[in-house]
PDB file of N, CA and C in Angstrom:
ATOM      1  N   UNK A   1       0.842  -1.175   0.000  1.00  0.00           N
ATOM      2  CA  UNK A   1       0.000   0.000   0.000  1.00  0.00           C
ATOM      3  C   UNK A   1       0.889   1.241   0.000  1.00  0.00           C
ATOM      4  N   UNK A   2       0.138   2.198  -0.765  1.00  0.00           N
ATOM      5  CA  UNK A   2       0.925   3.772  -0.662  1.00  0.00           C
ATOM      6  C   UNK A   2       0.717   4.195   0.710  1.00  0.00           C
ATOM      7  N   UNK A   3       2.068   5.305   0.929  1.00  0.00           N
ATOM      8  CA  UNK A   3       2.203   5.975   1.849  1.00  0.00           C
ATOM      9  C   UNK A   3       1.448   7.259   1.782  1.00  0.00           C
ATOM     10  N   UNK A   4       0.646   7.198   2.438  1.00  0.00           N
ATOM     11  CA  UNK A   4      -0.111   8.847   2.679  1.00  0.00           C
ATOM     12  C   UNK A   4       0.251   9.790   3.417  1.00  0.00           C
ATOM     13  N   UNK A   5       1.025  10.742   2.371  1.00  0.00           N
ATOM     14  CA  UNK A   5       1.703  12.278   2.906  1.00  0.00           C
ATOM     15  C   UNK A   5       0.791  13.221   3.268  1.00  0.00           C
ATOM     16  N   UNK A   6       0.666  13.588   4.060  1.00  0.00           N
ATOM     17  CA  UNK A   6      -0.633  14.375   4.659  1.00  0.00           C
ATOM     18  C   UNK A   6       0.561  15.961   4.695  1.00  0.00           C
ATOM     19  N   UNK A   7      -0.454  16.893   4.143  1.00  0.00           N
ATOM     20  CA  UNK A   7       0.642  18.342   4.171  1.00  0.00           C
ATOM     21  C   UNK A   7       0.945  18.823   5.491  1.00  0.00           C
ATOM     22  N   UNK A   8       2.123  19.787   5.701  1.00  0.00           N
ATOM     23  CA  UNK A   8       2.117  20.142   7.464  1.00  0.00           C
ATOM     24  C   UNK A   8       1.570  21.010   7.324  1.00  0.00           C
ATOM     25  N   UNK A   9       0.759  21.367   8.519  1.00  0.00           N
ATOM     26  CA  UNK A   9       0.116  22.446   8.468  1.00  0.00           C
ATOM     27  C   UNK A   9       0.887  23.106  10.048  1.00  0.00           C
ATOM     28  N   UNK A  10       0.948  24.741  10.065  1.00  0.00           N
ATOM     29  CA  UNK A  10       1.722  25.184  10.778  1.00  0.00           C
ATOM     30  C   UNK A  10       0.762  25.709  11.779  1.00  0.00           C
ATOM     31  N   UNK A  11       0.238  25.353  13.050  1.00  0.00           N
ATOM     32  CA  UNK A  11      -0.763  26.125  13.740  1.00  0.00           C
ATOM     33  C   UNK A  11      -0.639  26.853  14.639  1.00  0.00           C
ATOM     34  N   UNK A  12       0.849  27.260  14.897  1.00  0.00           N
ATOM     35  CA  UNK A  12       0.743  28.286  16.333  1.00  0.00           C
ATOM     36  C   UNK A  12       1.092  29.633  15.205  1.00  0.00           C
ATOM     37  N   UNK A  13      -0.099  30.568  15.237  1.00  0.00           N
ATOM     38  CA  UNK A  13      -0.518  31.444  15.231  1.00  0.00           C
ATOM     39  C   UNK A  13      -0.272  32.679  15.646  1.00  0.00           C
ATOM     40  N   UNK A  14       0.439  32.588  16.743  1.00  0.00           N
ATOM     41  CA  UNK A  14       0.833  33.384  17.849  1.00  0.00           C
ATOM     42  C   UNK A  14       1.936  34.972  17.163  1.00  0.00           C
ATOM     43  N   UNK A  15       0.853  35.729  17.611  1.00  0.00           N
ATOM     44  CA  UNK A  15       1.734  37.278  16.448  1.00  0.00           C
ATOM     45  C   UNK A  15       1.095  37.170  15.312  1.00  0.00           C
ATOM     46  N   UNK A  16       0.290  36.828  14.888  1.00  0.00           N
ATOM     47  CA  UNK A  16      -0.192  36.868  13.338  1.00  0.00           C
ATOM     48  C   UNK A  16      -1.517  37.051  13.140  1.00  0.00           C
ATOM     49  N   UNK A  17      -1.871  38.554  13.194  1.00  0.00           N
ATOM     50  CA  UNK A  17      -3.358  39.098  12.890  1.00  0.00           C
ATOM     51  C   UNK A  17      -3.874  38.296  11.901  1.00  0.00           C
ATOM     52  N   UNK A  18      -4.825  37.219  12.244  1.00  0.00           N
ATOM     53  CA  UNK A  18      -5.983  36.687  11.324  1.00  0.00           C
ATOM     54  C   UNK A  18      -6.870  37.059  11.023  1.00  0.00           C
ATOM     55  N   UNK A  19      -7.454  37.999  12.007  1.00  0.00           N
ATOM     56  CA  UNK A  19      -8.432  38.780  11.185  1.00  0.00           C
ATOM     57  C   UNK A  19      -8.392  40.288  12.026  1.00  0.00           C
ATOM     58  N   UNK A  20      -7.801  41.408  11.888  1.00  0.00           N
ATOM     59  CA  UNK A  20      -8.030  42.741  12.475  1.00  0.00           C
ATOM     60  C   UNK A  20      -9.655  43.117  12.210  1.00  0.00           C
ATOM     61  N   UNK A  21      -9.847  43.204  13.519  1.00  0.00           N
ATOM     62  CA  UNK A  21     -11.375  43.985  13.459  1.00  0.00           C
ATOM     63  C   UNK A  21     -10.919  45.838  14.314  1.00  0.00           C
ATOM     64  N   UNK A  22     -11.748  46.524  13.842  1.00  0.00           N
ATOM     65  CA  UNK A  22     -12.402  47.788  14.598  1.00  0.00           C
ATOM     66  C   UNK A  22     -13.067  47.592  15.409  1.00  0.00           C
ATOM     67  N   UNK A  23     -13.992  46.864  15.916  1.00  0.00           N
ATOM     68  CA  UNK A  23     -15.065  46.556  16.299  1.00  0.00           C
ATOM     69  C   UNK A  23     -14.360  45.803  17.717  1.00  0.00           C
ATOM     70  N   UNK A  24     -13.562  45.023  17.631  1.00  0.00           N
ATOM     71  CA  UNK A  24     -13.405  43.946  18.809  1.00  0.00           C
ATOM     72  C   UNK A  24     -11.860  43.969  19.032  1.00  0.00           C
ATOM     73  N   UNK A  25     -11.705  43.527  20.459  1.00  0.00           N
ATOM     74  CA  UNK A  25     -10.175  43.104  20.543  1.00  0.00           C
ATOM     75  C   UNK A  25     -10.053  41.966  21.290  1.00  0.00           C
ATOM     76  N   UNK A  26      -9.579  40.994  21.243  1.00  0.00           N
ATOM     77  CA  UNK A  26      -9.441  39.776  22.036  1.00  0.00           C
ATOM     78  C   UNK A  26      -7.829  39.691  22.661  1.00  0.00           C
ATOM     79  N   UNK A  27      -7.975  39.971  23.692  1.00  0.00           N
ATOM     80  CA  UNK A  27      -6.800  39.706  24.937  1.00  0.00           C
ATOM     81  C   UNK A  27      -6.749  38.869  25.378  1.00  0.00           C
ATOM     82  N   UNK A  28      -6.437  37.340  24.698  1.00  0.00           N
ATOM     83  CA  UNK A  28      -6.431  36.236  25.788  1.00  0.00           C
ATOM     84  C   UNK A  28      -5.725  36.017  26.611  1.00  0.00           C
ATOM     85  N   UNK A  29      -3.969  36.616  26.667  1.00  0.00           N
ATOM     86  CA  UNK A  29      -3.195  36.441  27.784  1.00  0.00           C
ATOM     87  C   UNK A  29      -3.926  36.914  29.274  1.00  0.00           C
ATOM     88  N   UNK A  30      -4.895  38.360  29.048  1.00  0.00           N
ATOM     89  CA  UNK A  30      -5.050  38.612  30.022  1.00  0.00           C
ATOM     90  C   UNK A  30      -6.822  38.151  30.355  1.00  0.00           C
ATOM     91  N   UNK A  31      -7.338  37.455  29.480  1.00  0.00           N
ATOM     92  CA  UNK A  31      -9.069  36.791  29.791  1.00  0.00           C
ATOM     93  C   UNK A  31      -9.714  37.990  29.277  1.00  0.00           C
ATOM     94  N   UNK A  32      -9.545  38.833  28.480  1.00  0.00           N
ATOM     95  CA  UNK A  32     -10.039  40.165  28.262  1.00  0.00           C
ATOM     96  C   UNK A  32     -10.868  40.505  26.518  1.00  0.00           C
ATOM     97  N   UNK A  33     -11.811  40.340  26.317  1.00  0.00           N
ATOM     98  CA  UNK A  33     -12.680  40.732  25.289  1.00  0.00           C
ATOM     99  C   UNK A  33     -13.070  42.093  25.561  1.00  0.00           C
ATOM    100  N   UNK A  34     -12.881  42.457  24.483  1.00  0.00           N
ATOM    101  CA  UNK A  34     -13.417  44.389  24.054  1.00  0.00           C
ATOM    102  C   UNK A  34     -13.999  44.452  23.191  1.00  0.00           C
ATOM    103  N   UNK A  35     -15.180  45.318  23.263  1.00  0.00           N
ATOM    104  CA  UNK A  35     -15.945  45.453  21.729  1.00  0.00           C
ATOM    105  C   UNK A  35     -16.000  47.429  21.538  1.00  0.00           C
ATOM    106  N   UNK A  36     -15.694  48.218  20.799  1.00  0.00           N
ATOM    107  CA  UNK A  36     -15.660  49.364  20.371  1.00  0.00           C
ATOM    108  C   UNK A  36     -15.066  49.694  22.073  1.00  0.00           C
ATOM    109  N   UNK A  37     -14.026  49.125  22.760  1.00  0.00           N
ATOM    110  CA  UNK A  37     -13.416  50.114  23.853  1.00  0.00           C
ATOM    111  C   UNK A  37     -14.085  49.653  24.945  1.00  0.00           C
ATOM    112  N   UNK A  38     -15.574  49.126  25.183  1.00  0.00           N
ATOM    113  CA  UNK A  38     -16.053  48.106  27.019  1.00  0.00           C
ATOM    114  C   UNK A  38     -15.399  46.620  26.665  1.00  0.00           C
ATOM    115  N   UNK A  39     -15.426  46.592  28.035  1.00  0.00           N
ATOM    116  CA  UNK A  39     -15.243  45.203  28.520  1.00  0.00           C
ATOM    117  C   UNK A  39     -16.282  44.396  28.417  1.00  0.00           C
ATOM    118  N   UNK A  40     -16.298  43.169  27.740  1.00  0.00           N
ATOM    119  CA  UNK A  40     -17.725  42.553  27.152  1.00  0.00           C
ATOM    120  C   UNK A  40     -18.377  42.053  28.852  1.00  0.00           C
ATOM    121  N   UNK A  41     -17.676  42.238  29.987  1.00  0.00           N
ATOM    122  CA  UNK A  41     -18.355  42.010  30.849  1.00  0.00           C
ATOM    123  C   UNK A  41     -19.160  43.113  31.695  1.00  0.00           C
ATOM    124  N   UNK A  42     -19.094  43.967  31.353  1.00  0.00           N
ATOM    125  CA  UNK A  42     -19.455  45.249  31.479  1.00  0.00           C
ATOM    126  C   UNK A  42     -20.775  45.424  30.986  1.00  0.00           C
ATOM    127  N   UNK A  43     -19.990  45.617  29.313  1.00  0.00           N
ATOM    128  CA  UNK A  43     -21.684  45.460  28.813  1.00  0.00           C
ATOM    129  C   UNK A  43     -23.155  44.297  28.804  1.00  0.00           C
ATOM    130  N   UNK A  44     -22.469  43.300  29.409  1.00  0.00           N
ATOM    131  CA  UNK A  44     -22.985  42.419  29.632  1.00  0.00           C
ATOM    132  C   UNK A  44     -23.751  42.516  31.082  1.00  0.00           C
ATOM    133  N   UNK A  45     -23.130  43.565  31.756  1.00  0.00           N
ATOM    134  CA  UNK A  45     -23.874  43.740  33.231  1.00  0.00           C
ATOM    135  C   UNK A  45     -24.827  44.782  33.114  1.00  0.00           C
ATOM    136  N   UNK A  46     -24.225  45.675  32.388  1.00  0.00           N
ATOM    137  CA  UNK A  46     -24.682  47.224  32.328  1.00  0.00           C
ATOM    138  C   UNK A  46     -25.760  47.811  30.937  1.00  0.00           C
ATOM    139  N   UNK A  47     -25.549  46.693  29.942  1.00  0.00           N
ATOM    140  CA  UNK A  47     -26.061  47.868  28.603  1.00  0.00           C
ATOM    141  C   UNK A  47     -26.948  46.167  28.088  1.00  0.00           C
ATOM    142  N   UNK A  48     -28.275  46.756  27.647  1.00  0.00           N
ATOM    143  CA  UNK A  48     -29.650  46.072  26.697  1.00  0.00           C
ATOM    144  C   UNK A  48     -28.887  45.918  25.237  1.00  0.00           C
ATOM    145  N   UNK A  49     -29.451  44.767  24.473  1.00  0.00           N
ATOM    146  CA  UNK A  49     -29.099  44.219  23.447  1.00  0.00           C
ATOM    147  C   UNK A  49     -28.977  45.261  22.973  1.00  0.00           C
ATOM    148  N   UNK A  50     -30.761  45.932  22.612  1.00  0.00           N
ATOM    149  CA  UNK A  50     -30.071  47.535  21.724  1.00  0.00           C
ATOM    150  C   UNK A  50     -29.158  48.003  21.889  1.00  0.00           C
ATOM    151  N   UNK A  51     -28.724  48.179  23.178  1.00  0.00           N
ATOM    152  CA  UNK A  51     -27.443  49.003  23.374  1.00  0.00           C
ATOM    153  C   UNK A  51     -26.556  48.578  22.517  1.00  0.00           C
ATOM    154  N   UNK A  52     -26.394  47.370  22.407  1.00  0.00           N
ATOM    155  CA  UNK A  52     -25.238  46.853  22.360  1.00  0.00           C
ATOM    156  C   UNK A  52     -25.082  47.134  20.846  1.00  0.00           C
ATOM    157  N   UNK A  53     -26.266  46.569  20.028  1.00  0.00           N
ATOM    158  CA  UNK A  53     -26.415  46.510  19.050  1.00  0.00           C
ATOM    159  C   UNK A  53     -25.890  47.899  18.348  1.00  0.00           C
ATOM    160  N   UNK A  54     -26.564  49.089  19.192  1.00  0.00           N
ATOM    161  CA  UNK A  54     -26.121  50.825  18.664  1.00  0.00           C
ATOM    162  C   UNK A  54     -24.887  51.308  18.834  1.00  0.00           C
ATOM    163  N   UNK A  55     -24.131  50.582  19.859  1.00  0.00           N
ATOM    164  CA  UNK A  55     -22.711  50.619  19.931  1.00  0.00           C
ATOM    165  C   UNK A  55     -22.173  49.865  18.773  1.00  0.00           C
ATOM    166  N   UNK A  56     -22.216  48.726  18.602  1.00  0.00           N
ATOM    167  CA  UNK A  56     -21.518  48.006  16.915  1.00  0.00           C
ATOM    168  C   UNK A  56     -21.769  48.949  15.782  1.00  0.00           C
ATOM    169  N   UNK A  57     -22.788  48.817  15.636  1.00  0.00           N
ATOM    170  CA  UNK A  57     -23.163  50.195  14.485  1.00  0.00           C
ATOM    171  C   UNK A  57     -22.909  51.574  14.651  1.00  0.00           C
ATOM    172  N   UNK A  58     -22.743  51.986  15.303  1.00  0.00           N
ATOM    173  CA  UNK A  58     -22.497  53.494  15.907  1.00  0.00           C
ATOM    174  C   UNK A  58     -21.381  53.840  16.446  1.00  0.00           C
ATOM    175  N   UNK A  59     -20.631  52.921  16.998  1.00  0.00           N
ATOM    176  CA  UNK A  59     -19.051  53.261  17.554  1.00  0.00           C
ATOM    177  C   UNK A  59     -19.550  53.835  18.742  1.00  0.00           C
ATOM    178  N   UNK A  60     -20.521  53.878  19.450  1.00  0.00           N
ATOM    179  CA  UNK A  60     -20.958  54.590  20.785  1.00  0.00           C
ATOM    180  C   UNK A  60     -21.774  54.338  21.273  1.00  0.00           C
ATOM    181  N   UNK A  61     -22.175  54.460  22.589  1.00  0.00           N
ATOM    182  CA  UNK A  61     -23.677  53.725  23.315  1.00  0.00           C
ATOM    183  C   UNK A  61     -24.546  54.868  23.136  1.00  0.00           C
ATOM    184  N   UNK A  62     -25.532  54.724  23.123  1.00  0.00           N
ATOM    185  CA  UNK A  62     -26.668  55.932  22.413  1.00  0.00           C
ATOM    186  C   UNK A  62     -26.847  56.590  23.517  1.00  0.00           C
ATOM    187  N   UNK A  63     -27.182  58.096  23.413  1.00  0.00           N
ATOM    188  CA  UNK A  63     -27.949  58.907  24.289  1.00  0.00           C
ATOM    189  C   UNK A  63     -29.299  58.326  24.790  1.00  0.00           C
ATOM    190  N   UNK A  64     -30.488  58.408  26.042  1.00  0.00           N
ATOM    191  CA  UNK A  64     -31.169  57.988  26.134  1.00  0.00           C
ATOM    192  C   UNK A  64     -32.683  58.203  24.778  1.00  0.00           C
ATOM    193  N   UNK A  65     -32.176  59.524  24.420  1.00  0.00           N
ATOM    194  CA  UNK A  65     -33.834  59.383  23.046  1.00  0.00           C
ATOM    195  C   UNK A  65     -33.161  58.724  21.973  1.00  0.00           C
ATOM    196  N   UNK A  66     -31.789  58.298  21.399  1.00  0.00           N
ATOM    197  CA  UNK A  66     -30.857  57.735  20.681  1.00  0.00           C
ATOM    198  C   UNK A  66     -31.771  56.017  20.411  1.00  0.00           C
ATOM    199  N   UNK A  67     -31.422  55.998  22.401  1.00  0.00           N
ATOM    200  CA  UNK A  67     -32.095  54.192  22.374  1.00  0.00           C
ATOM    201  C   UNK A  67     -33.601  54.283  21.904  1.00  0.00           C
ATOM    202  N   UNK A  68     -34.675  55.163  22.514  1.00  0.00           N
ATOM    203  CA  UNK A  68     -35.631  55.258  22.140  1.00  0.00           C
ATOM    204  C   UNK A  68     -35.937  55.029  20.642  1.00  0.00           C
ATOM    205  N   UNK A  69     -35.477  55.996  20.031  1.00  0.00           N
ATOM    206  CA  UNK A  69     -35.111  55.538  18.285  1.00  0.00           C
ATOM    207  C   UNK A  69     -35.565  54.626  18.038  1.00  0.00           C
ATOM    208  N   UNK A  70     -34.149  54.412  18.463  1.00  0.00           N
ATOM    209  CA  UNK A  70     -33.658  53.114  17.853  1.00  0.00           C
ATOM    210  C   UNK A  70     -34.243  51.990  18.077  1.00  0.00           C
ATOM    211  N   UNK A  71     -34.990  51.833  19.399  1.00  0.00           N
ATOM    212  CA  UNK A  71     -36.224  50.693  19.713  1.00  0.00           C
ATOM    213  C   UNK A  71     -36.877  50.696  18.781  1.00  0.00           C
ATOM    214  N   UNK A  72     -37.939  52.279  18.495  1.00  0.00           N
ATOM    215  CA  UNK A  72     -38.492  52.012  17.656  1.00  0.00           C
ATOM    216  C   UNK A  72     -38.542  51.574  16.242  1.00  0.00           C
ATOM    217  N   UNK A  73     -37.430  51.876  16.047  1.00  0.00           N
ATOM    218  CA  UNK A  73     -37.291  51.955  14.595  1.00  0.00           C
ATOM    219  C   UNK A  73     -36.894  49.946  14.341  1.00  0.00           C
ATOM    220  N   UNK A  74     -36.122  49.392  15.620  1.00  0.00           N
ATOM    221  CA  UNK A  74     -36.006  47.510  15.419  1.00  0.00           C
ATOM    222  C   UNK A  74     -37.342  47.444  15.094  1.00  0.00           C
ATOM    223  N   UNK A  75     -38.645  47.946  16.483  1.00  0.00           N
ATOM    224  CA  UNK A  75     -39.310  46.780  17.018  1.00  0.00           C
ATOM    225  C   UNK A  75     -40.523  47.135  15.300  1.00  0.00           C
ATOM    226  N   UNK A  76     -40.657  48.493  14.337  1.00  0.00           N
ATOM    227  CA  UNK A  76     -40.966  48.593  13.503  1.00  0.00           C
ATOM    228  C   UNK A  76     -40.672  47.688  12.701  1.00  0.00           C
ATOM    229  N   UNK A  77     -39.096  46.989  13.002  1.00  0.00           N
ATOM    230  CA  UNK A  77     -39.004  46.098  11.082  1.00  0.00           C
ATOM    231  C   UNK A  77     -38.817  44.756  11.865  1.00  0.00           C
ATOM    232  N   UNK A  78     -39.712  44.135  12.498  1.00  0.00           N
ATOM    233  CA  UNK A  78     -39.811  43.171  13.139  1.00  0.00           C
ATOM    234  C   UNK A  78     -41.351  42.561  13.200  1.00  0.00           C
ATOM    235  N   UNK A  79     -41.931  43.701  12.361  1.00  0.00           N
ATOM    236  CA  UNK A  79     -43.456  43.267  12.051  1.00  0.00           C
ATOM    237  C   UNK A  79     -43.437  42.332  10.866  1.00  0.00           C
ATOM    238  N   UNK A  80     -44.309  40.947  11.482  1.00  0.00           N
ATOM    239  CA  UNK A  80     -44.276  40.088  10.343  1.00  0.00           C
ATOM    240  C   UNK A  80     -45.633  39.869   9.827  1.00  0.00           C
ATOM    241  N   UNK A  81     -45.229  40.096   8.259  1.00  0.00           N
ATOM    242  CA  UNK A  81     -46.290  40.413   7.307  1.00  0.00           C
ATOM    243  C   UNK A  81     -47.571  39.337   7.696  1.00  0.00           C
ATOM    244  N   UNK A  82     -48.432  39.512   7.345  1.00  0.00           N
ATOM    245  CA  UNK A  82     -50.022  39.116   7.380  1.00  0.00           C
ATOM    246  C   UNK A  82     -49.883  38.005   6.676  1.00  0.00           C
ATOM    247  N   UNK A  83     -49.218  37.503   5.448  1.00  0.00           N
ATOM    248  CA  UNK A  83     -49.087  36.373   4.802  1.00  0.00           C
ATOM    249  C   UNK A  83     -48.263  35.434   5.134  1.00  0.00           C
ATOM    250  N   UNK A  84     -47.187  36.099   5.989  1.00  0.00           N
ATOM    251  CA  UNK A  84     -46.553  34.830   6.840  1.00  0.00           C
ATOM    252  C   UNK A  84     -47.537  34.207   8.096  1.00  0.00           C
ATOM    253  N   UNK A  85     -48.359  34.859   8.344  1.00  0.00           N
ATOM    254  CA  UNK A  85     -48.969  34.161   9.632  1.00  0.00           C
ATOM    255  C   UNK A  85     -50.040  32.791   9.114  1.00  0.00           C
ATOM    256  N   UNK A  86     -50.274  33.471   7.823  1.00  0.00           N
ATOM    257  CA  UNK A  86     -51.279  32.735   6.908  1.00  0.00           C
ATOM    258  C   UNK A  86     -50.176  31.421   6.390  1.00  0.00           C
ATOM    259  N   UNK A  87     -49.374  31.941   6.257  1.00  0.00           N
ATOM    260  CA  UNK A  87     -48.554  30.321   5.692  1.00  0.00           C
ATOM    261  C   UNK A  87     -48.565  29.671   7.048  1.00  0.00           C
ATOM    262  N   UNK A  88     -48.155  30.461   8.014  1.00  0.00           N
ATOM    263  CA  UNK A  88     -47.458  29.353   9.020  1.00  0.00           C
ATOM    264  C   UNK A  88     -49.256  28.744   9.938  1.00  0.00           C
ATOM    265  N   UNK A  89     -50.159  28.809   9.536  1.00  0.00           N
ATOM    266  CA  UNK A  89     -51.476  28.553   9.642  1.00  0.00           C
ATOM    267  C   UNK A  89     -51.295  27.036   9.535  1.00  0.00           C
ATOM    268  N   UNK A  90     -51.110  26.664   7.795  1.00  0.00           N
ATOM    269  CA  UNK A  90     -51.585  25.784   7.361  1.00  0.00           C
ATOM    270  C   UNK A  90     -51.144  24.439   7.858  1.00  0.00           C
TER     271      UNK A  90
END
C-alpha cells in the first residue's frame, strides 16, 4: 500500500493578525474581550441588546432618546407580514 503524505500544516498562530477587526479586541493572555473600547463584561452587566447593538453600528452607546429611536425603529421592522402568519397557519 501507498504511503499517505498528509501536508504540514503550521498552527501556532501566535503574532499573526488573522483577522483585524475595529469593532473587537481579544486579549487572551489577560481573559479580556473588548468590543468598540467596554469590557464585554461590562456590557454584559450594564447595557440592553439595543445598546449593544447601537454601539456596533455606531461606535458609541446611544444617548437615552438615541435608544428610544432606535427601539423604535427595530421593534418597527420586526413586524411580520399578514401572509406569513397565513402560511405558518396551514
Amino acid at each position: 500500500m501507498d504511503e499517505c503524505i498528509l501536508p504540514v500544516m503550521d498552527t501556532g498562530l501566535r503574532g499573526v493578525d488573522v483577522a483585524s477587526s475595529k469593532i473587537c479586541d481579544v486579549r487572551g493572555k489577560e481573559g479580556k474581550l473588548i468590543y468598540r473600547g467596554f469590557l464585554i463584561e461590562d456590557l454584559a452587566r450594564n447595557a440592553g441588546f439595543e445598546e449593544v447593538c447601537f454601539l456596533l453600528l455606531y461606535e458609541r452607546l446611544p444617548k437615552k432618546q438615541e435608544l428610544e429611536d432606535f427601539n423604535q425603529s427595530l421593534k418597527q421592522k420586526r413586524k411580520v407580514p399578514e401572509n406569513i402568519f397565513s402560511l405558518l397557519k396551514l
